[in-house]
C-alpha atoms as a PDB file:
ATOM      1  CA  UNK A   1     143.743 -26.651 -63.837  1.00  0.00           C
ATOM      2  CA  UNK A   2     142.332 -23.277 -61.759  1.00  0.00           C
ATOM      3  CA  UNK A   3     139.377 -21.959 -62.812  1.00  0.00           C
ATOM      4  CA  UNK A   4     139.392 -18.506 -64.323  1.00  0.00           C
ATOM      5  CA  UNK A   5     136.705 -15.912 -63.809  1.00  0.00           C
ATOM      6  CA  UNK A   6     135.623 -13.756 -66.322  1.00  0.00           C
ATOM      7  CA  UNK A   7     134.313 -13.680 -69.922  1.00  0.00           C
ATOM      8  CA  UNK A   8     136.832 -13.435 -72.181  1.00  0.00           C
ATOM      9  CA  UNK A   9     139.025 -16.660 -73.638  1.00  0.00           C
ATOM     10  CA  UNK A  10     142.817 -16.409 -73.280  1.00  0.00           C
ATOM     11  CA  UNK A  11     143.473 -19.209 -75.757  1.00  0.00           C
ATOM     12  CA  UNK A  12     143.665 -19.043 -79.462  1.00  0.00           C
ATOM     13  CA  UNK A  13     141.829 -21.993 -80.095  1.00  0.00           C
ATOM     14  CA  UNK A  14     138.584 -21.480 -78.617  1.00  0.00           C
ATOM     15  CA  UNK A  15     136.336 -24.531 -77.919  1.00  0.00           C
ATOM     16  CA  UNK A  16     133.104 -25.180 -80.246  1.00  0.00           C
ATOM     17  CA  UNK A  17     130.137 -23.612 -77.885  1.00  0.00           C
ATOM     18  CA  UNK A  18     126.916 -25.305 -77.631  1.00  0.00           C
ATOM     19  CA  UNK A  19     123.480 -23.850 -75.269  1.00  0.00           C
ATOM     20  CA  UNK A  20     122.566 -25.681 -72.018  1.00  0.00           C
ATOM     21  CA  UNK A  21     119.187 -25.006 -70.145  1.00  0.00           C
ATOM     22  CA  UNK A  22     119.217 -28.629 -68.802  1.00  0.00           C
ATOM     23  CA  UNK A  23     122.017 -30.461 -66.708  1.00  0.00           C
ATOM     24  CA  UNK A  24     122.169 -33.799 -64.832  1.00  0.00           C
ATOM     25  CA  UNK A  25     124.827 -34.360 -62.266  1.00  0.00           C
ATOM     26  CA  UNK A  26     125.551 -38.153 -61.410  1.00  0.00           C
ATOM     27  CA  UNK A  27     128.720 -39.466 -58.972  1.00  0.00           C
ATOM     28  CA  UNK A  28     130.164 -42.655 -57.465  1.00  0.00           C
ATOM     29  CA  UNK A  29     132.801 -42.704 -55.245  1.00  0.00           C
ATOM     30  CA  UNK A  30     135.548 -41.388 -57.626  1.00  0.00           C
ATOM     31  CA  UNK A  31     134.125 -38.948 -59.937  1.00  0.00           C
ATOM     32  CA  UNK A  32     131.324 -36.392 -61.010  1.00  0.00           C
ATOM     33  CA  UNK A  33     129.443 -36.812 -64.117  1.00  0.00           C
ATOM     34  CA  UNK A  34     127.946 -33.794 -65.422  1.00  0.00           C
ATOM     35  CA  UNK A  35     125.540 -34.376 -68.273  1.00  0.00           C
ATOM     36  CA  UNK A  36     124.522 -30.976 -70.599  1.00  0.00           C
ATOM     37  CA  UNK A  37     121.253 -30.721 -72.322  1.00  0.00           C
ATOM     38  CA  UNK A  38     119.598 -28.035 -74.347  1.00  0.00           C
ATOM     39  CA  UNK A  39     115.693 -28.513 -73.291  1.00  0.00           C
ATOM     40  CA  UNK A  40     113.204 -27.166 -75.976  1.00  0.00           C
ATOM     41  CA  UNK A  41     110.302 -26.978 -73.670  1.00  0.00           C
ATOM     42  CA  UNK A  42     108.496 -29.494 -75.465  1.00  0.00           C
ATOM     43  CA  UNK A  43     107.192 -31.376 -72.737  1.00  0.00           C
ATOM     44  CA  UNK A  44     106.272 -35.136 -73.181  1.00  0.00           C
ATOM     45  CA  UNK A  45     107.661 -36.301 -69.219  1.00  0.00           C
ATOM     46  CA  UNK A  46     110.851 -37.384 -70.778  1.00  0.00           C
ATOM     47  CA  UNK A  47     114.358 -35.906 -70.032  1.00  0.00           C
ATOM     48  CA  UNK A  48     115.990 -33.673 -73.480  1.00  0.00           C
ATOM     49  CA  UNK A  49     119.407 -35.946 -74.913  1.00  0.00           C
ATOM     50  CA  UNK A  50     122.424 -34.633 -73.630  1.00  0.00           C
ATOM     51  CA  UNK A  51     124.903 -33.136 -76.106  1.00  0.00           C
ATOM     52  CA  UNK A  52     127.717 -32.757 -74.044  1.00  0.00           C
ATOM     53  CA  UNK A  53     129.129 -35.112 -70.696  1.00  0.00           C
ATOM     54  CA  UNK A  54     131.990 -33.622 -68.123  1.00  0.00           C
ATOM     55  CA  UNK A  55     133.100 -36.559 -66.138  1.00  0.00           C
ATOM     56  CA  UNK A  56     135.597 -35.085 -63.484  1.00  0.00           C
ATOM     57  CA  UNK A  57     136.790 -36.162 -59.878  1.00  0.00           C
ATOM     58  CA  UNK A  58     135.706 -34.564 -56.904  1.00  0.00           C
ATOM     59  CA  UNK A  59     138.689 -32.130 -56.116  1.00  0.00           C
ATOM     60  CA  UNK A  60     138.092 -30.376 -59.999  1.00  0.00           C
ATOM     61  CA  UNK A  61     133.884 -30.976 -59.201  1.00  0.00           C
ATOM     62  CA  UNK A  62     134.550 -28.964 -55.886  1.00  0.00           C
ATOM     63  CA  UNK A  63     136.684 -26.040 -57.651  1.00  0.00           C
ATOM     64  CA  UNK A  64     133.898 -25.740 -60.503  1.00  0.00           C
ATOM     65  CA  UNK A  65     131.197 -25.117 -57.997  1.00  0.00           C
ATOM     66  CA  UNK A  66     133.864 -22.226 -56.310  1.00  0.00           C
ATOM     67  CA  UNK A  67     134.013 -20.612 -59.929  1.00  0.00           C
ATOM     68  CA  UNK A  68     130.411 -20.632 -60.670  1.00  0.00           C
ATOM     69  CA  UNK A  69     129.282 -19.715 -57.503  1.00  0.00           C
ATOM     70  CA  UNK A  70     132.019 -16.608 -57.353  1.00  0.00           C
ATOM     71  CA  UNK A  71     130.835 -16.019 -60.985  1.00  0.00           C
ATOM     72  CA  UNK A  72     127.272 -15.710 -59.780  1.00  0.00           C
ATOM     73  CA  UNK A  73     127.840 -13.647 -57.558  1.00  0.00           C
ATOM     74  CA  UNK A  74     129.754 -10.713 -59.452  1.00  0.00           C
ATOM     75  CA  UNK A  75     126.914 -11.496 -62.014  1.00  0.00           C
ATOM     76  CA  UNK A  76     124.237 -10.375 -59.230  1.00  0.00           C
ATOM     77  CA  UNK A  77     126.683  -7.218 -58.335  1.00  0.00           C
ATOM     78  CA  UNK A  78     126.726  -6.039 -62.002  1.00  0.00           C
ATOM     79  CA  UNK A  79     123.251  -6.838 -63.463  1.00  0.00           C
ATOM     80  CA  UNK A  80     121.066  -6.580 -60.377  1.00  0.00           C
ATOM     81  CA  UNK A  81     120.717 -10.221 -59.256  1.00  0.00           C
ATOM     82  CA  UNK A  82     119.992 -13.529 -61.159  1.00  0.00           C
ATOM     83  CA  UNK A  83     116.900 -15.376 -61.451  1.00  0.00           C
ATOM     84  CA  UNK A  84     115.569 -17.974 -59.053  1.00  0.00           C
ATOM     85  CA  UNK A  85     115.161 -21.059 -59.450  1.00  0.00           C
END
């Protein structure tokens, strides 16, 4: 499926929403696994749990990167520019 841009949901049935400040992105030769993580800050030198895994092949992997790179960048038109990393 396409990826959409923009914020609002055409579907009825809206998936449950959970915060990520922490991903992981593993691969092997037929598909992406993308590993969502909400890190606390609470140090310790270990990785937070993940709540949520994507596991994807490389054609839908390639089209999220479009999306979220296109979505960056009217983000950085509208608000003024997104942090660096």
């Amino acid at each position: 499926m396409p990826g959409r841009v923009g914020g609002s949901s055409e579907h009825a049935n809206t998936p449950s929403a959970k915060y990520a400040n922490y991903f992981k992105v593993g691969y092997n030769a037929f598909e992406f696994l993308i590993d969502f993580a909400q890190d606390e800050g609470g140090g310790g030198g270990t990785d937070p749990e993940s709540h949520t895994r994507i596991i994807t092949n490389p054609k839908s992997a390639r089209a999220l990167l479009d999306l979220l790179r296109q979505s960056i960048e009217q983000y950085d038109r509208r608000y003024g520019g997104s942090e660096s990393v």
